[in-house]
Protein backbone atom coordinates (compact mmCIF):
# COMPACT_ATOMS: atom_id res chain seq x y z
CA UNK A 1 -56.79 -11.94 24.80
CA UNK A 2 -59.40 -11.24 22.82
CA UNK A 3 -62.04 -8.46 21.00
CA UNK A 4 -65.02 -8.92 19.95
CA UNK A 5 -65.05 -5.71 17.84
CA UNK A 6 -62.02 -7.05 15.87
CA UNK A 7 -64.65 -9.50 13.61
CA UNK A 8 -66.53 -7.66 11.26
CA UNK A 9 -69.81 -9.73 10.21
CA UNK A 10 -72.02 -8.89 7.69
CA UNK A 11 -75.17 -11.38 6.65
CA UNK A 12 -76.00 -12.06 3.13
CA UNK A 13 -78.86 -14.05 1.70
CA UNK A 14 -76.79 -14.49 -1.59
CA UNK A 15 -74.71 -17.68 -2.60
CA UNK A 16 -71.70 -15.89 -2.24
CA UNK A 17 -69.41 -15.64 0.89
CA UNK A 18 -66.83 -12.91 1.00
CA UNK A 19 -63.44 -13.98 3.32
CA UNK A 20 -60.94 -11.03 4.28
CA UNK A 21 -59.05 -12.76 7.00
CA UNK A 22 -55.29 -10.40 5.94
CA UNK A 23 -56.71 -6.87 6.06
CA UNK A 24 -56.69 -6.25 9.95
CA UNK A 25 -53.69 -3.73 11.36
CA UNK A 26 -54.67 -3.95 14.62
CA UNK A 27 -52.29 -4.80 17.11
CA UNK A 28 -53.41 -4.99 21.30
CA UNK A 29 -51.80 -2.98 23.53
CA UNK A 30 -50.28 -5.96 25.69
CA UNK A 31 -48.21 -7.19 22.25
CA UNK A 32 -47.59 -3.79 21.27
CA UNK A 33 -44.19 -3.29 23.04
CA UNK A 34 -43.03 -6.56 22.20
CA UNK A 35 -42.53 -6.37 18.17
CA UNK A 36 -39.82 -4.19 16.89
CA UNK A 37 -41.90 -1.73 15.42
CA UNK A 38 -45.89 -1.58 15.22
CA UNK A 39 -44.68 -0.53 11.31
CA UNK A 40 -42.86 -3.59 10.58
CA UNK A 41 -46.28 -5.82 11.87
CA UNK A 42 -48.53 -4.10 10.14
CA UNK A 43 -46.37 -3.90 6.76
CA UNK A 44 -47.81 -7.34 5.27
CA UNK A 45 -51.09 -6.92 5.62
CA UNK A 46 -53.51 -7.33 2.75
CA UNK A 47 -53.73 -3.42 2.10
CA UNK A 48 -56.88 -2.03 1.30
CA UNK A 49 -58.97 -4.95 0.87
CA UNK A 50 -62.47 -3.38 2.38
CA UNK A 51 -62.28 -0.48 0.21
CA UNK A 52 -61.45 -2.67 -2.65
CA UNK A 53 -64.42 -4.86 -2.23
CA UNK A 54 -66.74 -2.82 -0.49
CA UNK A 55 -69.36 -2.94 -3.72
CA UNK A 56 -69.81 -6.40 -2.11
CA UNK A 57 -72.05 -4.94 0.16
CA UNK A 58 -74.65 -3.75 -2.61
CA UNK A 59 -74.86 -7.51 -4.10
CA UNK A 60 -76.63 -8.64 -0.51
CA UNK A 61 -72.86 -10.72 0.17
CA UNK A 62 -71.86 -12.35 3.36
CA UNK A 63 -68.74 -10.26 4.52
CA UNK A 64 -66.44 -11.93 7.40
CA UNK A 65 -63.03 -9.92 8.29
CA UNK A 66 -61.03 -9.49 10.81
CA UNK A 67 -59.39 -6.35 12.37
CA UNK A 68 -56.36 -8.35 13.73
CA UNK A 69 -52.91 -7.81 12.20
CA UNK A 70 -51.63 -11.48 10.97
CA UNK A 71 -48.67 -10.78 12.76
CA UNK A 72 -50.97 -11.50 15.91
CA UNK A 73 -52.71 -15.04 14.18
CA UNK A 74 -52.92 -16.13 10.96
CA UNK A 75 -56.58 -17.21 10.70
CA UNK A 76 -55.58 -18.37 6.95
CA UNK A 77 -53.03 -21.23 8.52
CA UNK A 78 -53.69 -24.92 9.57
CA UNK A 79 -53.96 -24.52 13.41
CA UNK A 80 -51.77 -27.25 14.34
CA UNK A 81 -49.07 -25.08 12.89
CA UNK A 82 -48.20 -27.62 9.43
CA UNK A 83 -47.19 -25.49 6.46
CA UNK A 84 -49.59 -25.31 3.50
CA UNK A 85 -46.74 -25.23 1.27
CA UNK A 86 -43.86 -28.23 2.24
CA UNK A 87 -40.16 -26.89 1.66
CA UNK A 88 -41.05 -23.35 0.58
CA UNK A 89 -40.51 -20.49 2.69
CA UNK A 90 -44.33 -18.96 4.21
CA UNK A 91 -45.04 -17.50 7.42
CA UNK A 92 -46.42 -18.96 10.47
CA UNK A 93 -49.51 -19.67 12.46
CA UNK A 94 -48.30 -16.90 14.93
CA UNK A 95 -45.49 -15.37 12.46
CA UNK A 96 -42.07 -14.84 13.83
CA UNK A 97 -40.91 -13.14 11.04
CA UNK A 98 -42.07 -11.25 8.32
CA UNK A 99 -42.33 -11.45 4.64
CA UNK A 100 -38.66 -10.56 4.22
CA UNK A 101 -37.09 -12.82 6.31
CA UNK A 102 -36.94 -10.27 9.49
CA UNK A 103 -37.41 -10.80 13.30
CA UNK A 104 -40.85 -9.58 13.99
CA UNK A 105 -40.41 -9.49 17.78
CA UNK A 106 -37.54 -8.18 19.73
CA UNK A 107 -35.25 -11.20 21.40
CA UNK A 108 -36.72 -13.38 24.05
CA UNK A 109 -40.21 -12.19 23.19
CA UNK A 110 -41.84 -14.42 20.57
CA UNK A 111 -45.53 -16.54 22.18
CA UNK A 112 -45.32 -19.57 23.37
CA UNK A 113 -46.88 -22.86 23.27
CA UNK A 114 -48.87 -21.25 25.78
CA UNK A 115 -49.44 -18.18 24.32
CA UNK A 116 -50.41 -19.23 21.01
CA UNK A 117 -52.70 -21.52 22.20
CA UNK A 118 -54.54 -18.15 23.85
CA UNK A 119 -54.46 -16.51 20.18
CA UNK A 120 -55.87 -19.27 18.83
CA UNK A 121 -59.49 -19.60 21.37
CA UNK A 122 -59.10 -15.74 21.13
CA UNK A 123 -58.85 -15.01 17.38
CA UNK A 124 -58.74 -17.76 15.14
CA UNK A 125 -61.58 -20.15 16.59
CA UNK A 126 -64.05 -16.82 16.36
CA UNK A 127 -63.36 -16.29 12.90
CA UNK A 128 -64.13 -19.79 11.54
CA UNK A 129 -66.92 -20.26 14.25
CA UNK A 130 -68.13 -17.21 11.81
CA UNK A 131 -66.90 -18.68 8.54
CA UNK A 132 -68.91 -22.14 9.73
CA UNK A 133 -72.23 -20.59 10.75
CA UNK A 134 -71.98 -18.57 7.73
CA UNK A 135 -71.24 -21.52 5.47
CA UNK A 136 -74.26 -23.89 7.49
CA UNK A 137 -76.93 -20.47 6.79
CA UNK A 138 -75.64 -19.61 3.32
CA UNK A 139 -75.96 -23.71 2.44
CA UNK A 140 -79.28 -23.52 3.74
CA UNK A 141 -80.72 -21.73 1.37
CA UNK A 142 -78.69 -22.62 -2.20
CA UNK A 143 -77.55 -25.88 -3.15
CA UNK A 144 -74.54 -24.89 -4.20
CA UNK A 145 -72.02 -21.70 -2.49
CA UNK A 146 -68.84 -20.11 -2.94
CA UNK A 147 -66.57 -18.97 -0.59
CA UNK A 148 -64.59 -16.39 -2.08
CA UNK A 149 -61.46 -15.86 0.37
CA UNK A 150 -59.81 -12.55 -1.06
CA UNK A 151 -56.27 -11.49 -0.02
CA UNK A 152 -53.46 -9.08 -1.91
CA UNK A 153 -49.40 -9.15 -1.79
CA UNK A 154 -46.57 -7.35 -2.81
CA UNK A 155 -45.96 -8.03 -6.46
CA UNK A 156 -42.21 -8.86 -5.85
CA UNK A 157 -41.05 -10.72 -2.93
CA UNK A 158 -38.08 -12.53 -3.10
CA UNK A 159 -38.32 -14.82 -0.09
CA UNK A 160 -41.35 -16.41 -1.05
CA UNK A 161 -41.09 -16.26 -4.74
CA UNK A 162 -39.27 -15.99 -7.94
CA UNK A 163 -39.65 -12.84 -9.97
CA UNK A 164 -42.95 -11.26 -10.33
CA UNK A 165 -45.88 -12.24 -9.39
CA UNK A 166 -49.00 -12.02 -12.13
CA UNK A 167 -51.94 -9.70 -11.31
CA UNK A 168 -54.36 -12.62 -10.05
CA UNK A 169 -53.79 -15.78 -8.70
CA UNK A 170 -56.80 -18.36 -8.11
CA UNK A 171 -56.50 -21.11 -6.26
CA UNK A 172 -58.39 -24.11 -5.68
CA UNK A 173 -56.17 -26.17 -4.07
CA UNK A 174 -55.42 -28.23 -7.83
CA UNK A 175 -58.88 -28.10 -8.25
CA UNK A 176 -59.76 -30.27 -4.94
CA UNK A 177 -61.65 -27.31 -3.31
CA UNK A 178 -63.88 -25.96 -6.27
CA UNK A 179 -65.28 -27.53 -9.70
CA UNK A 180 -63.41 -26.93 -12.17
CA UNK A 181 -65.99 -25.12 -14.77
CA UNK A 182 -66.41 -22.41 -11.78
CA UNK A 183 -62.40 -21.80 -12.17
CA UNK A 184 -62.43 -21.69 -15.82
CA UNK A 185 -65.20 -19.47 -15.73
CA UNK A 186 -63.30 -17.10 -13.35
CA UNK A 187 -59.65 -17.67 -15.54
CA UNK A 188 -61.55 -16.24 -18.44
CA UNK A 189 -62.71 -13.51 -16.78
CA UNK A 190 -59.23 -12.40 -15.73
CA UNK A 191 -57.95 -13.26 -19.36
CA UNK A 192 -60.48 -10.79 -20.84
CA UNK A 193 -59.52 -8.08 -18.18
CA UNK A 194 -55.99 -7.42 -19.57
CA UNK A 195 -54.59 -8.35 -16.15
CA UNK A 196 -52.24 -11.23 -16.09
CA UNK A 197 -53.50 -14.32 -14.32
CA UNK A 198 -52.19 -17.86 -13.68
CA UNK A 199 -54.29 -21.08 -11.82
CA UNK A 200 -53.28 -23.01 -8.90
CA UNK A 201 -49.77 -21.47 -8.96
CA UNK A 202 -47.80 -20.32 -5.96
CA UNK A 203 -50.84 -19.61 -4.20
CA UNK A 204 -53.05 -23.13 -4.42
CA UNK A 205 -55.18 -21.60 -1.76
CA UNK A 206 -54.88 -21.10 2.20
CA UNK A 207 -56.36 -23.16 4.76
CA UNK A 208 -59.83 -21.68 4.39
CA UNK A 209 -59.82 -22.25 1.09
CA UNK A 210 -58.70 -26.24 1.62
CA UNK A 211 -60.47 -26.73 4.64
CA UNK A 212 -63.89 -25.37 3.20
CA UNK A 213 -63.81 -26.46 -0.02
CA UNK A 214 -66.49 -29.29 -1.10
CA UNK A 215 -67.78 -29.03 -4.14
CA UNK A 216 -69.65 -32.56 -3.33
CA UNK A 217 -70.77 -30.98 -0.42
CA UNK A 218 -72.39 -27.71 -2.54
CA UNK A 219 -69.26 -25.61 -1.41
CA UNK A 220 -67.17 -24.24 -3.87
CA UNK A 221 -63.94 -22.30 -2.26
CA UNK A 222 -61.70 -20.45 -4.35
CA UNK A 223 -58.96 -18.04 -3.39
CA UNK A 224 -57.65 -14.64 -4.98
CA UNK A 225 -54.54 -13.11 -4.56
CA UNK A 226 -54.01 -10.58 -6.11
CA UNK A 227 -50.50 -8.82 -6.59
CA UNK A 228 -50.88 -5.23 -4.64
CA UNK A 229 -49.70 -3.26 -8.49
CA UNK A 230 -53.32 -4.39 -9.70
CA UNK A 231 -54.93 -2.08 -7.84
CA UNK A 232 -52.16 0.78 -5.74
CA UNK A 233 -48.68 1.81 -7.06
CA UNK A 234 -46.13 -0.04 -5.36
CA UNK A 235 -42.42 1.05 -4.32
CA UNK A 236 -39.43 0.45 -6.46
CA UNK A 237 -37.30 -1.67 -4.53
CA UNK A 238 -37.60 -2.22 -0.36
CA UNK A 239 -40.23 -1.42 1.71
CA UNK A 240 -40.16 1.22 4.37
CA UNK A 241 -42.80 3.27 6.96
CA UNK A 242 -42.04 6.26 3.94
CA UNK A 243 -43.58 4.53 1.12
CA UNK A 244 -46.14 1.67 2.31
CA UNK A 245 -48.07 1.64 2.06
CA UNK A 246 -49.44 3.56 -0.59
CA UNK A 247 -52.70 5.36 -0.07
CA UNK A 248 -55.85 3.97 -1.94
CA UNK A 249 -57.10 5.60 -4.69
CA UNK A 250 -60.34 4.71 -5.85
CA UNK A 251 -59.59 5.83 -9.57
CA UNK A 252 -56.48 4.29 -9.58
CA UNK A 253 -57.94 0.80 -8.18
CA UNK A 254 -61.02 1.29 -10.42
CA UNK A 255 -59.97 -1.17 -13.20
CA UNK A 256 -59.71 -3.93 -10.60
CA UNK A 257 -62.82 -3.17 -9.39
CA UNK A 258 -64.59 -3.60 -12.76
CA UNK A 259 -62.87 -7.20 -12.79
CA UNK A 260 -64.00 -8.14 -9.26
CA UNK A 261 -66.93 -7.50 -9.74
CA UNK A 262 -67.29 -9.73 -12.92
CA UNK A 263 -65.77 -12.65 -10.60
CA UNK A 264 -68.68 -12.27 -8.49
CA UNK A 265 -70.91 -12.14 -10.86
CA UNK A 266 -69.70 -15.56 -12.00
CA UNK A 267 -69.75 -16.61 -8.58
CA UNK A 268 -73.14 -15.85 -8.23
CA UNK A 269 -74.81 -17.00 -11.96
CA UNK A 270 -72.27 -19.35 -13.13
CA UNK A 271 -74.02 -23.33 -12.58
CA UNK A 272 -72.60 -25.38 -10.21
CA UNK A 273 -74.91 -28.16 -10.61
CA UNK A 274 -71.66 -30.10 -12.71
């Protein structure tokens, strides 16, 4: 069960490393039938991400995504299936249910041990085969990297938290997974944007960013999530296939743009030496 069209790799000689692993809607044809709609697996992916980011190509970036909906794999969990966040609610390795609480799959028809152990040779260990080699080529040439693991989420989510969410969350895993002048650095830059930001809050950072993060080592991993209202409209109230997800619009997301790109440039000129 695999594709090798559904990772997207694109070489950079910068320090920088750009992660997408939550953009993919891509479903295969022998799960298709299986989830109760192809709507309701696609729903919570990280929407619009390449288009978001794609000035990423013009600052010679490594770019790794992946086409696959999460719904399939979560490349962003620990693979032995142990939640990144102990006693709050999250989603799976192979997700059973969706942001909201509801089935994903009709009954009887959720993977198995089995199965899941398929997704994972098939999906996951591709993408951080990638995410290593990139890391290892990247390190080669700069003492000192970041891997910048971008994802997006509806701003208001009951389930997995209270109220709503600010514009920008970093995470460093409390500040194990990146120094901590490199996360001030990008804090300020999200301060000075007007958006509202917060540090190491609900989202500490995924299992890329944890499991990559060394800033010993000369890599610096920081994650962004950034509440979907930053850079689309979102729908009052619940979702549904009539109104997400909303269609980019690059005026719209073009404030957001402006402060991703003055991330990366901190990313790539901020000193990491300390």
């Amino acid at each position: 069960m695999s594709d090798p069209a559904f990772l997207a790799i694109r070489p950079g000689n910068s320090r920088l490393i750009l992660s997408i692993p939550h953009a993919g809607i891509e479903i295969p044809a022998a799960l298709a039938d299986r989830y109760v709609s192809r709507w309701q697996a696609q729903a919570d992916a990280d929407w619009w991400l390449p288009q978001l980011y794609d000035f990423a190509e013009d600052l010679d970036i490594t770019i790794i995504r992946t086409a696959i909906s999460r719904s399939v794999i979560d490349v962003n969990r620990d693979p032995s299936g142990v939640s990144l966040y102990p006693g709050m609610a999250t989603t799976g390795l192979c997700p059973t249910e969706d942001f909201d609480g509801r089935p994903l799959y009709h009954p009887g028809t959720s993977p198995g041990d089995d199965e899941i152990a398929e997704r994972l040779a098939g999906y996951f260990a591709p993408y951080h085969a990638a995410l290593r080699d990139a890391i290892a080529r990247v390190r080669a040439l700069h003492d000192n990297i970041v891997l910048f693991d971008a994802h997006s989420i509806r701003s208001v989510i009951p389930r997995l938290f209270e109220g709503v969410l600010p514009v920008c969350n970093l995470g460093t895993n409390d500040g194990a997974s990146a120094s901590r002048d490199l996360l001030t650095a990008l804090a300020a830059r999200c301060g000075a944007s007007g958006f509202s930001h917060i540090t190491n809050g609900r989202f500490k950072g995924g299992y890329i960013t944890r499991f990559y993060g060394n800033p010993a080592g000369g890599v610096h991993a920081v994650q962004l999530e950034l509440a979907c209202r930053g850079y689309i409209d979102e729908p009052d109230g619940a979702i549904a296939p009539d109104n997400w997800p909303t269609a980019y619009d690059a005026a719209r997301a073009a404030p957001m743009r402006a402060l991703l790109r003055e991330l990366f440039d901190a990313c790539l000129q901020h000193d990491l030496s300390s």
